[in-house]
Protein backbone atom coordinates (compact mmCIF):
# COMPACT_ATOMS: atom_id res chain seq x y z
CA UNK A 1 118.32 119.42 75.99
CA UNK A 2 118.52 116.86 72.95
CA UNK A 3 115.58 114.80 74.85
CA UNK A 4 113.70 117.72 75.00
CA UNK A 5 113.79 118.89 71.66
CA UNK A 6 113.10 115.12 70.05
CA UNK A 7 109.95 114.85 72.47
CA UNK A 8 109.16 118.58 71.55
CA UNK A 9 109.20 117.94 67.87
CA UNK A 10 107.45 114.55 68.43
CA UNK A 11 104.29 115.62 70.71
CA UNK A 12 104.13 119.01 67.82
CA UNK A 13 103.99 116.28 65.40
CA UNK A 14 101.08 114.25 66.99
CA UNK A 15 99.20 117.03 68.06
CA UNK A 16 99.28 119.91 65.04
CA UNK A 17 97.16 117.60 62.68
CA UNK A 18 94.24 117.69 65.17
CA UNK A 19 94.27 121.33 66.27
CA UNK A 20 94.31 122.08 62.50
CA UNK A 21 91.25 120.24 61.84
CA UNK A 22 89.42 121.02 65.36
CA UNK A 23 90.40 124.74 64.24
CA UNK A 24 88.99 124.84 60.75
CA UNK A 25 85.95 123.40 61.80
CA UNK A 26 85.51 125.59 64.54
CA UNK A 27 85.84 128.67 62.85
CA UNK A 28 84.69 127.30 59.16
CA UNK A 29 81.49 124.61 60.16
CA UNK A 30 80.71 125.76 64.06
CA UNK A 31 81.45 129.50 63.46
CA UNK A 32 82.62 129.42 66.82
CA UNK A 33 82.89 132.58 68.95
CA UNK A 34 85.89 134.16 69.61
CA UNK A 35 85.87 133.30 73.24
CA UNK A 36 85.49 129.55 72.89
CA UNK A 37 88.48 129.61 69.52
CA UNK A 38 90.41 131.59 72.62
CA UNK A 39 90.19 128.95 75.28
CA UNK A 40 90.43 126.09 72.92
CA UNK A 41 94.28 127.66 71.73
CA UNK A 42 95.06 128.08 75.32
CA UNK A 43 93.92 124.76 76.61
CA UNK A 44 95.95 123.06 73.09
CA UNK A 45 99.03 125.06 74.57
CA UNK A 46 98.15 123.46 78.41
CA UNK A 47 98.38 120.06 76.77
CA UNK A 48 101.23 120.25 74.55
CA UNK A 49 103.36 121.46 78.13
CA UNK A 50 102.07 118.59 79.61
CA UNK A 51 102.62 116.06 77.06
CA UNK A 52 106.20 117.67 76.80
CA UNK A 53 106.89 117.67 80.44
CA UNK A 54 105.43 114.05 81.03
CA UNK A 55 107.18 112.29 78.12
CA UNK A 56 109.96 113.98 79.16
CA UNK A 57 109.73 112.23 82.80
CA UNK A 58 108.91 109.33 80.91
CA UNK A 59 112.40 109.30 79.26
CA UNK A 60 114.71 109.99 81.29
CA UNK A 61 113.12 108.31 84.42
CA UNK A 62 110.69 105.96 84.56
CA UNK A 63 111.89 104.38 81.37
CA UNK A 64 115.67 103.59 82.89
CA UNK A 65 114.57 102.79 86.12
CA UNK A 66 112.31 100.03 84.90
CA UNK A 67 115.22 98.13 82.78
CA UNK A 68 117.23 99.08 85.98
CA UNK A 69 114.62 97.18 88.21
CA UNK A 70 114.29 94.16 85.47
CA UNK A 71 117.85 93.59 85.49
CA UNK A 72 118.14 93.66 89.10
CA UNK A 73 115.96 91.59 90.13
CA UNK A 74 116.87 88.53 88.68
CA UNK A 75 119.94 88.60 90.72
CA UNK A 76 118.23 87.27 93.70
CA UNK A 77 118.29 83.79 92.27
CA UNK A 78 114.94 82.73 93.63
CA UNK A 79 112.06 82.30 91.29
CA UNK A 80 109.64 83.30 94.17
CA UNK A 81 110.88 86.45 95.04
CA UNK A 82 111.35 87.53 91.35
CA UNK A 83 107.58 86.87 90.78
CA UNK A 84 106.80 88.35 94.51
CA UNK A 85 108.67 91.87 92.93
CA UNK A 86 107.24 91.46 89.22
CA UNK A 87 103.83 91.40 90.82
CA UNK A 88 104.07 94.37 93.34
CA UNK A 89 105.55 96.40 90.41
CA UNK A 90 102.66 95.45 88.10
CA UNK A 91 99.86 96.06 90.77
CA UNK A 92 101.83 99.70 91.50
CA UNK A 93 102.42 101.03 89.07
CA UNK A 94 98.58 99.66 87.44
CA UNK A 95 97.47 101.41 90.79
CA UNK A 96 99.14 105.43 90.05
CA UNK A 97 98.33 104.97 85.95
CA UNK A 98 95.37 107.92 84.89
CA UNK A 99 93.75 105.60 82.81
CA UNK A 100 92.09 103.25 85.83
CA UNK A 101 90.70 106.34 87.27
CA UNK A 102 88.43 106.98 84.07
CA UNK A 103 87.27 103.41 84.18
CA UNK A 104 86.36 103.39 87.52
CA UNK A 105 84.29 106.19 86.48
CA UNK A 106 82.72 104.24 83.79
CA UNK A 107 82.36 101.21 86.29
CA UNK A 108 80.55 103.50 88.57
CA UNK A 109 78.32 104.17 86.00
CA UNK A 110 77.50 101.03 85.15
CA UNK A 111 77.01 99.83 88.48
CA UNK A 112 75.06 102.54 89.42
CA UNK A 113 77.69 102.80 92.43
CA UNK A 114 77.32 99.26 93.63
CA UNK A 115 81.04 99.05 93.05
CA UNK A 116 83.28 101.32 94.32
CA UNK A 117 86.15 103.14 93.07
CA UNK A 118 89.08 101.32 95.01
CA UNK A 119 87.71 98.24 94.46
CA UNK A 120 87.91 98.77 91.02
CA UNK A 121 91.16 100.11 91.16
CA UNK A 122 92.50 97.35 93.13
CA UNK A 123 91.18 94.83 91.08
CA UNK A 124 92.56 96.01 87.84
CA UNK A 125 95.98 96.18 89.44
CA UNK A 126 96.07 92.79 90.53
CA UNK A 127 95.08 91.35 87.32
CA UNK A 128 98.19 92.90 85.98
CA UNK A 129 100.49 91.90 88.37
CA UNK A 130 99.37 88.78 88.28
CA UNK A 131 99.69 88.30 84.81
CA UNK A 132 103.19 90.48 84.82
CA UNK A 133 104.63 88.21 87.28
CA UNK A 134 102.89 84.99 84.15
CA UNK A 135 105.27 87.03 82.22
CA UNK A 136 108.40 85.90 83.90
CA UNK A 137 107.52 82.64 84.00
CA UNK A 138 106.98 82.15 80.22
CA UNK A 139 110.25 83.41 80.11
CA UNK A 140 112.08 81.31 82.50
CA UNK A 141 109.74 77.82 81.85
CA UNK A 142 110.45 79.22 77.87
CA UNK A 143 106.71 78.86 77.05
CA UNK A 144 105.73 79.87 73.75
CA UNK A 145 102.96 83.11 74.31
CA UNK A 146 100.67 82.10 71.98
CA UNK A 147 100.02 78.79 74.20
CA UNK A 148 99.05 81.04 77.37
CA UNK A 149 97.09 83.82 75.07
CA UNK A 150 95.08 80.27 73.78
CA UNK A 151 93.90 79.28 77.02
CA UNK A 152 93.98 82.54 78.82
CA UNK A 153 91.24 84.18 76.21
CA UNK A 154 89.70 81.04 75.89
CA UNK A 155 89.28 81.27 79.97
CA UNK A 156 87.82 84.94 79.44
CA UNK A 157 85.18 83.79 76.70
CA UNK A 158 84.28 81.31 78.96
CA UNK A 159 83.49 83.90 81.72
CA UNK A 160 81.73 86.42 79.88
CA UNK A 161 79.24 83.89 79.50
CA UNK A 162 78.88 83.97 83.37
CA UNK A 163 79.32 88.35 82.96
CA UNK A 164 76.58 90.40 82.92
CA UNK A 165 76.41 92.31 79.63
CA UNK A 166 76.37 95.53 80.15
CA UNK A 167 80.00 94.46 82.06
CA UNK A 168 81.41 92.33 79.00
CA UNK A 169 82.22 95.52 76.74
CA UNK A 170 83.78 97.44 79.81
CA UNK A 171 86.08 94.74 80.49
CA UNK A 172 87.46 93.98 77.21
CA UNK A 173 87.88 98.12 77.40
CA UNK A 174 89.75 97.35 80.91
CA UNK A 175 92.14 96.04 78.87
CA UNK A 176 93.70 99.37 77.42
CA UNK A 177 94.46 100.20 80.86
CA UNK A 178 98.05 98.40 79.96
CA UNK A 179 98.35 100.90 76.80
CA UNK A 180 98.38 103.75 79.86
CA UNK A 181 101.42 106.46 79.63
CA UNK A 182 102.78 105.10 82.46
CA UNK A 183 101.90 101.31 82.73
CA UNK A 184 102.84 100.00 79.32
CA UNK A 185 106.35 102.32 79.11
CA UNK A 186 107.17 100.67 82.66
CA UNK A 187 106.12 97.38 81.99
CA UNK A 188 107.69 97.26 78.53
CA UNK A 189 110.80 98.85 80.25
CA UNK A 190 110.85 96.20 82.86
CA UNK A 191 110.50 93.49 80.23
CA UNK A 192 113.59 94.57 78.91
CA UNK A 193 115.35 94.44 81.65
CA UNK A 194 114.14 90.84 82.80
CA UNK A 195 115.16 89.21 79.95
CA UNK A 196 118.52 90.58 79.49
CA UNK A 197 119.19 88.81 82.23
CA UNK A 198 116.95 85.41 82.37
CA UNK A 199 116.96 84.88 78.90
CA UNK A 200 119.59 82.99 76.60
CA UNK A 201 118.66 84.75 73.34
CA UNK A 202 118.00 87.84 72.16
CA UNK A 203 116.08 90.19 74.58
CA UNK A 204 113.62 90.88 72.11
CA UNK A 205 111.77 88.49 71.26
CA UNK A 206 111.46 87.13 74.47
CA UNK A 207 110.02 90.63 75.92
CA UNK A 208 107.45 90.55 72.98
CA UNK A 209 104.05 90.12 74.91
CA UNK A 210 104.92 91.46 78.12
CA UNK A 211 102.14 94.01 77.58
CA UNK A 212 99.86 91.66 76.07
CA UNK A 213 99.64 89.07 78.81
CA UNK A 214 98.92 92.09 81.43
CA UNK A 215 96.21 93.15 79.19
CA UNK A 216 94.26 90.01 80.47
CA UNK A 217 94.65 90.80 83.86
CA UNK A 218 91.91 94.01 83.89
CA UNK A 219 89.46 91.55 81.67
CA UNK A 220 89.31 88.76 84.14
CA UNK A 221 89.32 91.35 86.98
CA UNK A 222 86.37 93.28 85.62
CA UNK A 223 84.38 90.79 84.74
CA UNK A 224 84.87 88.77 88.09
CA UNK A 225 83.16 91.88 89.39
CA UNK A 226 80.33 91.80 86.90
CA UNK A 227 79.71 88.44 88.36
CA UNK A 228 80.40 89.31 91.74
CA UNK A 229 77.94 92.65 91.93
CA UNK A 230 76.44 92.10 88.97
């Protein structure tokens, strides 16, 4: 009950200063009809349940079983299979998150449906585990990340020269996919639990860019399609 009232209090928090301004304008600037004020409460009141009910999940599930995972699977010892798990837990978990869905949308758009959706999909999600599983070895090899964000973004401006425009914007955008309700909670999560057990030091700094190396993953991904369809 105590996680449910902080994530109560904290999704009223983010979501009353909106609906107050959305409401005033409606009824003050739009003069709205009663109908549309109507469905517009009821739809805020959908959301806020789901919000509620999905940070909730968040919490008390996906959040401890992705430190659970990190710390487990460094017990295997082998290098290999730790970035063999890292990656099939990026590319899953890249593959279920909302957020690729809307892109492939906006990839089908773009493309006028030369790509398809699961290409998309699939694409994005091994770009992240790829670059989940980079992760673990910056933190076993101790690499400093601004080193591998140098030549990784220097790789990416290098390839957009290569990337059809109207592709280059999207795939930048590809990047938030890793800022996803459920991608960046289980990745940060995982992070966590990874270098708890790999690392020496402190867990935290060490976990600091977990989400930021898997953010190049969608970039290169995307725009290797650009070049590929494009």
């Amino acid at each position: 009950m105590k996680v449910l009232k902080e994530i109560t209090l904290e999704v009223l928090q983010a979501v009353l200063p909106l609906t107050i301004v959305v409401f005033l304008l409606m009824i003050a600037v739009l003069s709205s009809p009663i109908e549309e004020v109507l469905q517009f409460l009821v739809g805020l009141i959908f959301v806020v349940l789901g919000l509620i009910f999905f940070l909730v999940g968040i919490r008390i599930g996906l959040l401890p079983m992705g430190e659970s995972i990190g710390n487990m699977i460094p017990q295997t010892q082998k290098l290999s299979l730790i970035l063999i798990y890292a990656f099939v837990l990026g590319f899953l978990v890249t593959a279920a998150e909302p957020d690729v869905r809307v892109l492939a949308s906006q990839i089908d758009m773009v493309s006028d449906g030369a790509i398809p959706n699961f290409i998309l999909i699939y694409t994005v999600a091994i770009g992240v585990g790829i670059f989940v599983a980079m992760s673990i070895i910056k933190i076993v090899f101790n690499i400093p990340l601004k080193y591998i964000l140098i030549v990784c973004y220097t790789g990416v401006f290098i390839l957009s020269i290569f990337t059809p425009v109207s592709f280059v914007p999207i795939s930048f955008d590809a990047g938030g996919v890793t800022t996803g309700p459920l991608t960046a909670p289980f990745i940060i999560a995982l992070g966590v639990g990874v270098t708890s057990v790999l690392s020496s030091k402190s867990g935290k700094p060490d976990n600091f860019g977990f989400v930021a190396l898997a953010s190049i993953g969608p970039v290169i991904g995307v725009m290797i399609l650009g070049v590929i369809y494009g």
